[in-house]
PDB file of N, CA and C in Angstrom:
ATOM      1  N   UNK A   1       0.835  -1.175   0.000  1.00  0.00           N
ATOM      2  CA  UNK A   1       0.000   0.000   0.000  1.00  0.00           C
ATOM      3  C   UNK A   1       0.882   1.241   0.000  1.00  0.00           C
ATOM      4  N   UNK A   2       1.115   1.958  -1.014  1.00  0.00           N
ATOM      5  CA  UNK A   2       2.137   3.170  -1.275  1.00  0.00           C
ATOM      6  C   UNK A   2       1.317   4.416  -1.161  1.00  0.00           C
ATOM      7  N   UNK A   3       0.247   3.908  -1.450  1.00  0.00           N
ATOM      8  CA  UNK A   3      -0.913   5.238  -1.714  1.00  0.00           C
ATOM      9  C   UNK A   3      -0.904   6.241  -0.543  1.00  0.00           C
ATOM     10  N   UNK A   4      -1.265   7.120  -0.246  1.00  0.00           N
ATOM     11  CA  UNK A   4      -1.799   7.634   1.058  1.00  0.00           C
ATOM     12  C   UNK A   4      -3.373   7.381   1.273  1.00  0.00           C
ATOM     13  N   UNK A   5      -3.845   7.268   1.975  1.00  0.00           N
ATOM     14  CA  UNK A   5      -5.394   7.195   2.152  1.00  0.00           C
ATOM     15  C   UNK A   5      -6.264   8.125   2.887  1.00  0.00           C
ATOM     16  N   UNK A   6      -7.014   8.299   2.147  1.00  0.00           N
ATOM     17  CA  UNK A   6      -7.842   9.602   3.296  1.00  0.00           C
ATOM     18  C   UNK A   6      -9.284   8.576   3.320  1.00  0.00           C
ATOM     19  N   UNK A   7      -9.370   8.420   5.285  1.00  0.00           N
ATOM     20  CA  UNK A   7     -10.595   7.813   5.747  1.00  0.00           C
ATOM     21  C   UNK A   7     -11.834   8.521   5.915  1.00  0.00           C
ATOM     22  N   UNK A   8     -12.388   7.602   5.947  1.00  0.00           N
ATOM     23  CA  UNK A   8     -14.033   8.351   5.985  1.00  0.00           C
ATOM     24  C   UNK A   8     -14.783   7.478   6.363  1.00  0.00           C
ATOM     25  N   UNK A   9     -15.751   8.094   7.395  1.00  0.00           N
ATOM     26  CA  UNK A   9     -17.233   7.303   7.651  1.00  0.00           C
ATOM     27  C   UNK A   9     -18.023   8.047   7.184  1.00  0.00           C
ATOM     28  N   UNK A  10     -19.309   6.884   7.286  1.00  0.00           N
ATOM     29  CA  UNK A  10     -20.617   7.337   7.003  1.00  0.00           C
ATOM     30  C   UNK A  10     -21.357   8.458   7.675  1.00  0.00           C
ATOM     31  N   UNK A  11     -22.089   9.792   7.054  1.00  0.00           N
ATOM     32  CA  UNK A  11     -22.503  10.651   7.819  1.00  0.00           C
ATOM     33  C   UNK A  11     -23.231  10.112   9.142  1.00  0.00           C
ATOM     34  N   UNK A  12     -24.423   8.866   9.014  1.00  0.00           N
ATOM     35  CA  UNK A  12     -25.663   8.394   9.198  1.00  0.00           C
ATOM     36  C   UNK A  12     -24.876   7.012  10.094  1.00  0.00           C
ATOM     37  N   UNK A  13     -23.474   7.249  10.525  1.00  0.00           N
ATOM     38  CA  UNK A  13     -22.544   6.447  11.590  1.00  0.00           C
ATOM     39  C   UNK A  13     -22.850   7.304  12.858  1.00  0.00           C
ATOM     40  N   UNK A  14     -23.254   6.062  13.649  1.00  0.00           N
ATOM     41  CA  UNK A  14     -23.379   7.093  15.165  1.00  0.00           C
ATOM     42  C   UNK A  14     -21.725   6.729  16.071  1.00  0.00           C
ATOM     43  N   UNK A  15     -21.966   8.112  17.144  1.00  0.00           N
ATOM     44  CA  UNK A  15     -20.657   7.962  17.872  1.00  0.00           C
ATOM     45  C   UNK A  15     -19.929   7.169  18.330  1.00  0.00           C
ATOM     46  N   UNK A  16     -21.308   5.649  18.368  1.00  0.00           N
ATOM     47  CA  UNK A  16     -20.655   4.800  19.812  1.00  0.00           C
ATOM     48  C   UNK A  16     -19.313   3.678  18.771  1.00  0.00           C
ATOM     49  N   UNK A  17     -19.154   4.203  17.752  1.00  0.00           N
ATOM     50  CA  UNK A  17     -17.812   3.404  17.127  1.00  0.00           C
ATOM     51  C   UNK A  17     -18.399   2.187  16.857  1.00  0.00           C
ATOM     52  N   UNK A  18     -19.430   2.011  16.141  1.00  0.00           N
ATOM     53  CA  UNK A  18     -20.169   0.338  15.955  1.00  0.00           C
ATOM     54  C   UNK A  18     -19.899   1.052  14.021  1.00  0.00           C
ATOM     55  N   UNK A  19     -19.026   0.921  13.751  1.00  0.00           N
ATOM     56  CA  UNK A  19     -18.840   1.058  12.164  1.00  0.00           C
ATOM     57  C   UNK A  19     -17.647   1.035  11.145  1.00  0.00           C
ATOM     58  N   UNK A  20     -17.846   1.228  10.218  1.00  0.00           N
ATOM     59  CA  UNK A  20     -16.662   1.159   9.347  1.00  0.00           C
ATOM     60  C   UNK A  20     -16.318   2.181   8.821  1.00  0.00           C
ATOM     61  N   UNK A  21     -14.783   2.307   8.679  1.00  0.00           N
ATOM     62  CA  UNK A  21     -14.630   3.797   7.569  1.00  0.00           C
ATOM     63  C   UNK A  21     -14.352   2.741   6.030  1.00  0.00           C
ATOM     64  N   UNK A  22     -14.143   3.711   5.306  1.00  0.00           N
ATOM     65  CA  UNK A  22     -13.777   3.334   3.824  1.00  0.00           C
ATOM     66  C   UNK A  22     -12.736   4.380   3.104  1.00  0.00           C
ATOM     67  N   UNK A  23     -11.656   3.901   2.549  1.00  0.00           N
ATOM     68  CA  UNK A  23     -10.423   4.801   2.195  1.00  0.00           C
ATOM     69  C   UNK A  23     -10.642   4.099   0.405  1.00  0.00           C
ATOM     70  N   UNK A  24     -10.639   4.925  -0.045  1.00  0.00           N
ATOM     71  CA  UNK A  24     -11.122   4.896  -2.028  1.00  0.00           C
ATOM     72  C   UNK A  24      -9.921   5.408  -2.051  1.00  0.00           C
ATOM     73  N   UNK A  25      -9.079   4.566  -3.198  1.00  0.00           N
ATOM     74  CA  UNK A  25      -7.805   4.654  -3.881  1.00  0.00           C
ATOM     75  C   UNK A  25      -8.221   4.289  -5.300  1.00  0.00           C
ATOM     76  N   UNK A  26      -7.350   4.445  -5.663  1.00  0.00           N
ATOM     77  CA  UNK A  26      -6.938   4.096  -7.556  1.00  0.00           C
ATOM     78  C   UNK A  26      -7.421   2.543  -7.360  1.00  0.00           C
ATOM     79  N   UNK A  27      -6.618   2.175  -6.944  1.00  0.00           N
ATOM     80  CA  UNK A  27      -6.274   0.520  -7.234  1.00  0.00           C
ATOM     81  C   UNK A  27      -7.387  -0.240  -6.467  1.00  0.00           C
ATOM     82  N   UNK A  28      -7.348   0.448  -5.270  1.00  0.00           N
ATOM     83  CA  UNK A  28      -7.994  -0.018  -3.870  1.00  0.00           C
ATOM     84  C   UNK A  28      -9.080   0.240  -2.998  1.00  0.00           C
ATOM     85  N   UNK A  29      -9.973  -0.157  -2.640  1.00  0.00           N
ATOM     86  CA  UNK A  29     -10.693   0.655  -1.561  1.00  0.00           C
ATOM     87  C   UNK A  29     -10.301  -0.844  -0.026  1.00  0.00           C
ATOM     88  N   UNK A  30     -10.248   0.472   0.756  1.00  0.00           N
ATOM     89  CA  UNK A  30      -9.555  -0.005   1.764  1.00  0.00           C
ATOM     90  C   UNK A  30     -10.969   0.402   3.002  1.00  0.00           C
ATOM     91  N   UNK A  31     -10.756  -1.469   4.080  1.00  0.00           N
ATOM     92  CA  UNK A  31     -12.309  -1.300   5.290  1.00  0.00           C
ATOM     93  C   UNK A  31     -11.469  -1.584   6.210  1.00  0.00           C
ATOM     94  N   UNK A  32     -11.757  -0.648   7.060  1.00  0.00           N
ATOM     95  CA  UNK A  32     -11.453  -1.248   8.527  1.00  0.00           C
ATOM     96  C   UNK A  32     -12.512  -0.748   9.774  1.00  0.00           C
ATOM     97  N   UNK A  33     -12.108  -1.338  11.163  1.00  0.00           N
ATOM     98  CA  UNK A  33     -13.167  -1.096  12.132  1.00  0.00           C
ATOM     99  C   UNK A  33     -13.053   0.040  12.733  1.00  0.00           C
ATOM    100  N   UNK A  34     -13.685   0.969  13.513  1.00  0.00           N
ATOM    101  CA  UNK A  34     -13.739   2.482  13.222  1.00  0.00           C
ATOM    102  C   UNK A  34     -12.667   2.208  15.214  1.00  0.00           C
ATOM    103  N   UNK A  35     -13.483   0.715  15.256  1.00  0.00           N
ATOM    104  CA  UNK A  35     -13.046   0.501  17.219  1.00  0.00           C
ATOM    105  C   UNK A  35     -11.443   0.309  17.362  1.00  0.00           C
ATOM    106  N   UNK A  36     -10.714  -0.120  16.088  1.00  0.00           N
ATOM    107  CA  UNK A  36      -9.662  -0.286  16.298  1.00  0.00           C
ATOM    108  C   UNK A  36      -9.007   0.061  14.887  1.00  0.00           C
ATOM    109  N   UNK A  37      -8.562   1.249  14.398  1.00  0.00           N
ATOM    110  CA  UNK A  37      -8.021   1.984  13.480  1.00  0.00           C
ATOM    111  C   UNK A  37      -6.814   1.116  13.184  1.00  0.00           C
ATOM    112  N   UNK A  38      -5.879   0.527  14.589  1.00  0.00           N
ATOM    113  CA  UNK A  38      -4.460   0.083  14.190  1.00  0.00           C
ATOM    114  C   UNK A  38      -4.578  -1.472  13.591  1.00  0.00           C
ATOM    115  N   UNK A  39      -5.826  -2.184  13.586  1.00  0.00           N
ATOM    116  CA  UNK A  39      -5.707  -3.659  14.040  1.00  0.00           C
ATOM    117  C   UNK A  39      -6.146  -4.056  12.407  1.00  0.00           C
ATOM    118  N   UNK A  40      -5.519  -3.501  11.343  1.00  0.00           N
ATOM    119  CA  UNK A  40      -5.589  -3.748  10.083  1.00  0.00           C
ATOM    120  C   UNK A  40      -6.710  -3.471   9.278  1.00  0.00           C
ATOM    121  N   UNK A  41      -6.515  -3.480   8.064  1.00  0.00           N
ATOM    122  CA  UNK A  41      -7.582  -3.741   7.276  1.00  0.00           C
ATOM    123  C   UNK A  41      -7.880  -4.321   6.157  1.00  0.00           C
ATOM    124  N   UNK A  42      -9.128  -4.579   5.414  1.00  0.00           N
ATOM    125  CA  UNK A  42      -9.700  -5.023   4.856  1.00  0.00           C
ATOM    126  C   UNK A  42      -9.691  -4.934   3.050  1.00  0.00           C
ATOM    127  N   UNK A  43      -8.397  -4.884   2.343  1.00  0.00           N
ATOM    128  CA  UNK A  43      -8.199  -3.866   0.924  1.00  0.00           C
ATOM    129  C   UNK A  43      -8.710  -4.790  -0.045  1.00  0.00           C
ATOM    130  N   UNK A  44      -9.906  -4.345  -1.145  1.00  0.00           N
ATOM    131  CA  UNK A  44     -10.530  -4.662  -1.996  1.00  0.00           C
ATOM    132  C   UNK A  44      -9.744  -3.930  -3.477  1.00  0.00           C
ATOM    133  N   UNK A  45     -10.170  -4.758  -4.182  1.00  0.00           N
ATOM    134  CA  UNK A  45      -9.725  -4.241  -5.337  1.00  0.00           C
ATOM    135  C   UNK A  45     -10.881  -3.328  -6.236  1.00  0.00           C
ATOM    136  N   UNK A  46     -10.374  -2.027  -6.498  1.00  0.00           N
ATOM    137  CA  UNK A  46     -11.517  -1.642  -6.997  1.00  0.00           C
ATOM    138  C   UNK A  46     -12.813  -1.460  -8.046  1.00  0.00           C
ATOM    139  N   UNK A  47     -11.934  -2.423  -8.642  1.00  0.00           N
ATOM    140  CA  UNK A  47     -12.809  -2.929  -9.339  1.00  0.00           C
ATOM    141  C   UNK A  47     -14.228  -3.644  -9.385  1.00  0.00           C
ATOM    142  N   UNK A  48     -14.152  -4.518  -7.982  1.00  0.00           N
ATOM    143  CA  UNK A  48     -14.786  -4.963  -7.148  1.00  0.00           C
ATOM    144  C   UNK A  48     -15.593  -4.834  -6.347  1.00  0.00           C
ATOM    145  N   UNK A  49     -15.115  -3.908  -5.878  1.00  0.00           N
ATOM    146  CA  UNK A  49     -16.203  -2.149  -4.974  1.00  0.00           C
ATOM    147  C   UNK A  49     -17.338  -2.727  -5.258  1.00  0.00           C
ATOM    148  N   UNK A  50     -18.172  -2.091  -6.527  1.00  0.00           N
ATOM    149  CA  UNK A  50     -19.680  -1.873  -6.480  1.00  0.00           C
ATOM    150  C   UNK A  50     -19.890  -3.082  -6.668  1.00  0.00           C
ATOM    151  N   UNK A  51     -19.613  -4.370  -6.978  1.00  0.00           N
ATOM    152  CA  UNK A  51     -19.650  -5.805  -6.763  1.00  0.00           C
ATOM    153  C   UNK A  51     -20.251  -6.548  -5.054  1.00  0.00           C
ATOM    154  N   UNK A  52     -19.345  -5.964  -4.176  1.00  0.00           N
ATOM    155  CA  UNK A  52     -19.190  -5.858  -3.024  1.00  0.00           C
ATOM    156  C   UNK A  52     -20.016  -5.325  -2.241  1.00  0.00           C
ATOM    157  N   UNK A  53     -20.780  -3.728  -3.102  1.00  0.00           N
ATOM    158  CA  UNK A  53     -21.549  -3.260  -2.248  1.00  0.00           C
ATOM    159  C   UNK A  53     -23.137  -3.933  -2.295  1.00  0.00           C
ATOM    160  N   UNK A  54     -23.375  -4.187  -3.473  1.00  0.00           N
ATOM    161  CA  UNK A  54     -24.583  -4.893  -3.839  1.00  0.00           C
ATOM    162  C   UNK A  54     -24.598  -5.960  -3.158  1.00  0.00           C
ATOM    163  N   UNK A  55     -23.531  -6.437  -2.739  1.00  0.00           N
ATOM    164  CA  UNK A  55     -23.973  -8.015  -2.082  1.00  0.00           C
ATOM    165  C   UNK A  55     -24.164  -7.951  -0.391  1.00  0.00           C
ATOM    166  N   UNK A  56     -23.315  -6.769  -0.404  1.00  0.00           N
ATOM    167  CA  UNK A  56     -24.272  -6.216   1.468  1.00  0.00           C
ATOM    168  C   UNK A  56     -25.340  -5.559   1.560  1.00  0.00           C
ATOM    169  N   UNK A  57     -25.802  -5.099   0.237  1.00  0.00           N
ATOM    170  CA  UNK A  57     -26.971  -4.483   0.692  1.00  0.00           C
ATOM    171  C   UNK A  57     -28.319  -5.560   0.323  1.00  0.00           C
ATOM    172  N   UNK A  58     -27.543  -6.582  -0.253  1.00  0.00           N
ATOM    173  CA  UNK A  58     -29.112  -7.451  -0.166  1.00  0.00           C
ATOM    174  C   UNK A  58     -29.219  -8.390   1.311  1.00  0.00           C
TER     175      UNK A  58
END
């Protein structure tokens, strides 16, 4: 991962840290847990993305 990443949560994420951010790269979109920032994450290829999102939202 060379990229830099800029994180982000969901507006409609409440405080108590029960969520995910999402970091959108070129190559990558990158998940991790909002409870533990250091404890890795989750890197998708982005191609894959809207693949990915459709299958959590059913």
């Amino acid at each position: 991962m060379s990229e830099t990443r800029r994180w982000r949560t969901s507006s409609y994420s409440s405080s108590e840290g029960q969520c995910v951010e999402v970091a959108v790269g070129i190559e990558s979109v990158g998940i991790r847990d909002t409870k533990d920032r250091h404890g890795g994450e989750l890197d998708v290829r982005a191609a894959a993305w809207p693949a990915l999102l459709e299958q959590l939202g059913r």
